[in-house]
Protein backbone atom coordinates (compact mmCIF):
# COMPACT_ATOMS: atom_id res chain seq x y z
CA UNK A 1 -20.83 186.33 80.87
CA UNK A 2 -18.80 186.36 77.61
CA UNK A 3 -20.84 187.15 74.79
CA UNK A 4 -22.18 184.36 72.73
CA UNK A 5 -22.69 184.33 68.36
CA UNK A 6 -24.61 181.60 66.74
CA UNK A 7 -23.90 180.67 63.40
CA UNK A 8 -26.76 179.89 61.74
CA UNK A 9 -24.71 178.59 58.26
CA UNK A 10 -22.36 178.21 56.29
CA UNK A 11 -22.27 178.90 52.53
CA UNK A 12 -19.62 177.05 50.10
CA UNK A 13 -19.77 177.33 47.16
CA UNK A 14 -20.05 174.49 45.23
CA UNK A 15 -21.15 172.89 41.69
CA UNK A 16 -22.65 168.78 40.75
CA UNK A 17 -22.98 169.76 37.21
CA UNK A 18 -19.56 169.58 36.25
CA UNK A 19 -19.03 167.79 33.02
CA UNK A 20 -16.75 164.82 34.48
CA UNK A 21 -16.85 162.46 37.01
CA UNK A 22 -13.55 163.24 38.63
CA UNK A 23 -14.54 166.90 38.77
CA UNK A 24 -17.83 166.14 40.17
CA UNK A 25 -15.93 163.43 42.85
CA UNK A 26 -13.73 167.03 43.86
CA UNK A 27 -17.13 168.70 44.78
CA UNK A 28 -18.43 166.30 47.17
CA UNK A 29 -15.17 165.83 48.99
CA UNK A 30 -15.54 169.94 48.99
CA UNK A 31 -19.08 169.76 50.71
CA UNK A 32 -17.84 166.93 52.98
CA UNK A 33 -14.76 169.11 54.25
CA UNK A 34 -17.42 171.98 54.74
CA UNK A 35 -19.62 169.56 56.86
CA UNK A 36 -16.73 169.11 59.21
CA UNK A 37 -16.72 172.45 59.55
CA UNK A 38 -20.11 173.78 60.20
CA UNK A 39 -19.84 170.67 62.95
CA UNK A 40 -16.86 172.59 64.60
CA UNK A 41 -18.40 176.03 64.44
CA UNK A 42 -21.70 174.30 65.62
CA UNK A 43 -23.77 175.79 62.53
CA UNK A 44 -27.08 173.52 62.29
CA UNK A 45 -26.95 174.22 57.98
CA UNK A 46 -25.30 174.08 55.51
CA UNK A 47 -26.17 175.86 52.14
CA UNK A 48 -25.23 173.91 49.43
CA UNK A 49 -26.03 174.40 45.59
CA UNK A 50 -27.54 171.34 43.03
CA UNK A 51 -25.39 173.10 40.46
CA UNK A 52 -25.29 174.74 36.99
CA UNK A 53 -24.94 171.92 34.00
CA UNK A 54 -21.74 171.65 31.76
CA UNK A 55 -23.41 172.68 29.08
CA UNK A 56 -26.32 173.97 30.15
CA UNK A 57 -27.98 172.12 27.76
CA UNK A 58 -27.52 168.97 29.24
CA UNK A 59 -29.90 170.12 32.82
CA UNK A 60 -31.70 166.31 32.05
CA UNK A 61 -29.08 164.26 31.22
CA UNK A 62 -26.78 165.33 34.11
CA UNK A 63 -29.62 165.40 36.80
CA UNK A 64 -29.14 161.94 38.02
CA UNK A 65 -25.32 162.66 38.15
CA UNK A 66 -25.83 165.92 40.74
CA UNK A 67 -28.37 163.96 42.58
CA UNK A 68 -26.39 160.85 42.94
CA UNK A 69 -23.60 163.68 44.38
CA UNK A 70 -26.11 165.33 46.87
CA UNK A 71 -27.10 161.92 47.88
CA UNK A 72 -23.43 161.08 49.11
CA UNK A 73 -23.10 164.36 50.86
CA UNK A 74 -26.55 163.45 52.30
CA UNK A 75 -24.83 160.22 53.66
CA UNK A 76 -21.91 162.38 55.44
CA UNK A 77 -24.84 164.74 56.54
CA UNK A 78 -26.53 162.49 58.43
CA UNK A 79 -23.36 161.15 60.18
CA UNK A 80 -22.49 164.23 61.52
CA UNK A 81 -25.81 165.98 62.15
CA UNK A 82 -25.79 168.94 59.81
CA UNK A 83 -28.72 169.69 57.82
CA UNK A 84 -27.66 170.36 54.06
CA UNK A 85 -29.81 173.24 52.69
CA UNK A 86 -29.65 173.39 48.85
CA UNK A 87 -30.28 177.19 47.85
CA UNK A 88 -32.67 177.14 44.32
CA UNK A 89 -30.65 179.17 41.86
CA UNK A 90 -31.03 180.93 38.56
CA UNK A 91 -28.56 181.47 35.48
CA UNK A 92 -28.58 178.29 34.28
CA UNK A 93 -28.98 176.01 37.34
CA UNK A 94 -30.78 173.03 38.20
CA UNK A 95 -32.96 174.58 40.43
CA UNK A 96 -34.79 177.73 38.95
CA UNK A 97 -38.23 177.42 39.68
CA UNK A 98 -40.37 175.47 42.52
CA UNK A 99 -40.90 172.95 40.53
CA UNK A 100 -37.40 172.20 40.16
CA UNK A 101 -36.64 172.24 43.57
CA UNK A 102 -39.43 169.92 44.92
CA UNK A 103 -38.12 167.34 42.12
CA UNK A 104 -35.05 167.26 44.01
CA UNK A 105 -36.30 167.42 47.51
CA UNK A 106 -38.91 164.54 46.85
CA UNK A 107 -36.12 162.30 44.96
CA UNK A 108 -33.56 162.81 47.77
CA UNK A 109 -36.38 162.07 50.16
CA UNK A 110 -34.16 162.79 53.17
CA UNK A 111 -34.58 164.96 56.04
CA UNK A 112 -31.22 165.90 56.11
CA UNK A 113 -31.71 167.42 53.13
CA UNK A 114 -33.91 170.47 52.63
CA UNK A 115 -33.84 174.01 51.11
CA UNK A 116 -32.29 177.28 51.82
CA UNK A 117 -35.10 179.16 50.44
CA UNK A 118 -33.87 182.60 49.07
CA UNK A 119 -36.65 184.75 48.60
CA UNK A 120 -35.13 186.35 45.49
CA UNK A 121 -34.21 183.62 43.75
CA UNK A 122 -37.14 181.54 42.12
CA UNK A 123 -38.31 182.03 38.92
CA UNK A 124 -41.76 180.68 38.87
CA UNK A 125 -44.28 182.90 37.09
CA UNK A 126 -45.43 183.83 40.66
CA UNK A 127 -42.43 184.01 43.51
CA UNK A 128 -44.64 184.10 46.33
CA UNK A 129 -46.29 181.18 45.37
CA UNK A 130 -43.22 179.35 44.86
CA UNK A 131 -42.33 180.67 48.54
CA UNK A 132 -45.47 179.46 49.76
CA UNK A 133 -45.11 175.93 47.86
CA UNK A 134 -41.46 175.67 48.92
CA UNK A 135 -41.56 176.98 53.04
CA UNK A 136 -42.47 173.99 54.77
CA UNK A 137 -38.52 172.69 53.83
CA UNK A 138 -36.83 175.67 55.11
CA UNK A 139 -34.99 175.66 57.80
CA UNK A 140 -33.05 178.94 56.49
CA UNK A 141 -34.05 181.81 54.73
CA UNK A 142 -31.67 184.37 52.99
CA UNK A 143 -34.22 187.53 53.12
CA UNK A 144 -33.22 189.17 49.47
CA UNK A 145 -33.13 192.17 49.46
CA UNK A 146 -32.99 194.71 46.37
CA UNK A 147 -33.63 198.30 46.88
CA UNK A 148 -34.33 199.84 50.19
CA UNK A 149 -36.30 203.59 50.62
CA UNK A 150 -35.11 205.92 52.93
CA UNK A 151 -37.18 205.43 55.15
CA UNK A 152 -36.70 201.14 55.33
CA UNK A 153 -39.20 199.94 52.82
CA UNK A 154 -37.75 197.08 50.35
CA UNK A 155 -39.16 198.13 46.96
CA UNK A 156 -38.43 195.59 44.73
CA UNK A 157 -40.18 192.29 47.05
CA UNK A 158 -43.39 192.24 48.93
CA UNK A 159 -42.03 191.52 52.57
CA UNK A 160 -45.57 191.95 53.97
CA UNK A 161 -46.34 189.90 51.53
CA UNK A 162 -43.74 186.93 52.29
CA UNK A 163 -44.44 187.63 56.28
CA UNK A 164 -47.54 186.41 55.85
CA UNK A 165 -46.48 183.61 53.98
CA UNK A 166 -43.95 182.85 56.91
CA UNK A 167 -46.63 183.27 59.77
CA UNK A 168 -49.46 181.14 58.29
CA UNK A 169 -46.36 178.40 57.89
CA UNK A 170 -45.31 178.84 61.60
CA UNK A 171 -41.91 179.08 60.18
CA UNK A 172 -39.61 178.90 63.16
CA UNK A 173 -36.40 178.59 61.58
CA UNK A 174 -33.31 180.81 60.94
CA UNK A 175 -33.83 184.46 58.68
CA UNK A 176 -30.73 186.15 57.41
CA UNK A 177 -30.39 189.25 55.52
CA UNK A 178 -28.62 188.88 51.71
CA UNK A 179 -28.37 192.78 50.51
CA UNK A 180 -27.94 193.03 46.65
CA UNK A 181 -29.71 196.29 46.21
CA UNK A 182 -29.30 199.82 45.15
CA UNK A 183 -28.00 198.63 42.10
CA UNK A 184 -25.64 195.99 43.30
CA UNK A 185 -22.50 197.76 41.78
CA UNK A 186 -23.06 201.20 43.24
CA UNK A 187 -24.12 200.26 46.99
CA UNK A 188 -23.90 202.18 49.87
CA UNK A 189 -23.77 199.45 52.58
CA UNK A 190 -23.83 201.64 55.48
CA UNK A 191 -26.57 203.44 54.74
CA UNK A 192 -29.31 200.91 53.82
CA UNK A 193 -28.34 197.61 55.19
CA UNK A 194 -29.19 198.94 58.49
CA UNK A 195 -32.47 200.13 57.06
CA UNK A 196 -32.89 196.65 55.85
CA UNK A 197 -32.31 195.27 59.17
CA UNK A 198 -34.83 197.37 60.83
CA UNK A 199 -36.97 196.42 58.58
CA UNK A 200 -36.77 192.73 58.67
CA UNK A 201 -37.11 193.09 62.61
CA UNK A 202 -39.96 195.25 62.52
CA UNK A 203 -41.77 192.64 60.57
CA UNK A 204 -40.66 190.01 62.46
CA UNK A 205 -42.23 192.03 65.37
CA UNK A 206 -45.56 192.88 63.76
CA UNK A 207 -46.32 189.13 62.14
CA UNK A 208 -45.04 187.41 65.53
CA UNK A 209 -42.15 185.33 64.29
């Protein structure tokens, strides 16, 4: 039996708060060229982003512009059977906080379009709340992790913490690992992504998910 790996996403990158139309138009034919190919590699997601506004400044004004743009992809979504996943985002973007991101998800009002929850990412006075808010849209989760101990704890983020969170939501959906730790520019990849990984699966074992 030849060995089988499922890809759980894929992860463009991509931007709706471009200043123009035209460069807006070039990121949804982006995200519909990535649709075609999560369908070939048979990935159920994929992660999208709402975007960062050109200027920043302009977050209300260009908010019907990036969700008109999601709603097209939405469209091509739906055709082909690939969820899109819109990761929340900080520095700048549309979708810091919770809030934010429910805005979007209730406006789109589609199940074919839900939320790549990172658990790092939110920037609501209380993350785990946010989480907790947020989970019952996720049908992908990039576990963030930040600084690992020697002996496999993350330091930084409450994994308990969001475990619990995930088991009380009977969250049944994929759980990836995104490493940014021991000070992002001086990693040491070998050594504690592996750590991280037990760790994830060792709460995974203990909360039953």
């Amino acid at each position: 039996m030849r060995p089988q790996l499922t890809i759980a996403c894929l992860s463009p990158g991509n931007n709706f708060g471009k200043a123009t139309p035209k460069e807006r138009k070039a990121e949804v034919e982006s995200i519909k060229k990535w649709l075609d190919a999560a369908f070939i590699l048979g990935a159920p997601c994929l992660r999208i982003f709402a975007g960062w506004p050109e200027p920043p400044k302009d977050k209300e004004k260009l908010w019907p512009e990036m969700a008109a743009c999601i709603k097209e992809c939405e469209k091509a979504a739906k055709q082909i059977g690939i969820v899109l996943a819109i990761e929340p985002h900080n520095d700048g973007g549309f979708l810091p906080t919770a809030v934010d991101t429910l805005r979007l998800i209730k406006e789109i009002n589609s199940p074919w379009v839900r939320i790549n929850l990172d658990t790092g990412n939110y920037q609501d006075p209380d993350n785990y709340q946010a989480i907790q808010d947020t989970i019952q849209y996720a049908p992908h989760i990039h576990a963030k992790v930040h600084h690992m101990s020697d002996d496999a704890k993350e330091l930084v983020f409450d994994f308990d913490k969001i475990f619990t969170i995930l088991k009380n939501a009977d969250y049944r959906g994929f759980f990836s690992l995104e490493f940014e730790g021991q000070d992002f520019f001086n990693q040491d990849e070998f050594k504690y992504i592996p750590r991280a990984v037990e760790m994830l699966k060792r709460l995974a074992i203990k909360y039953e998910i």
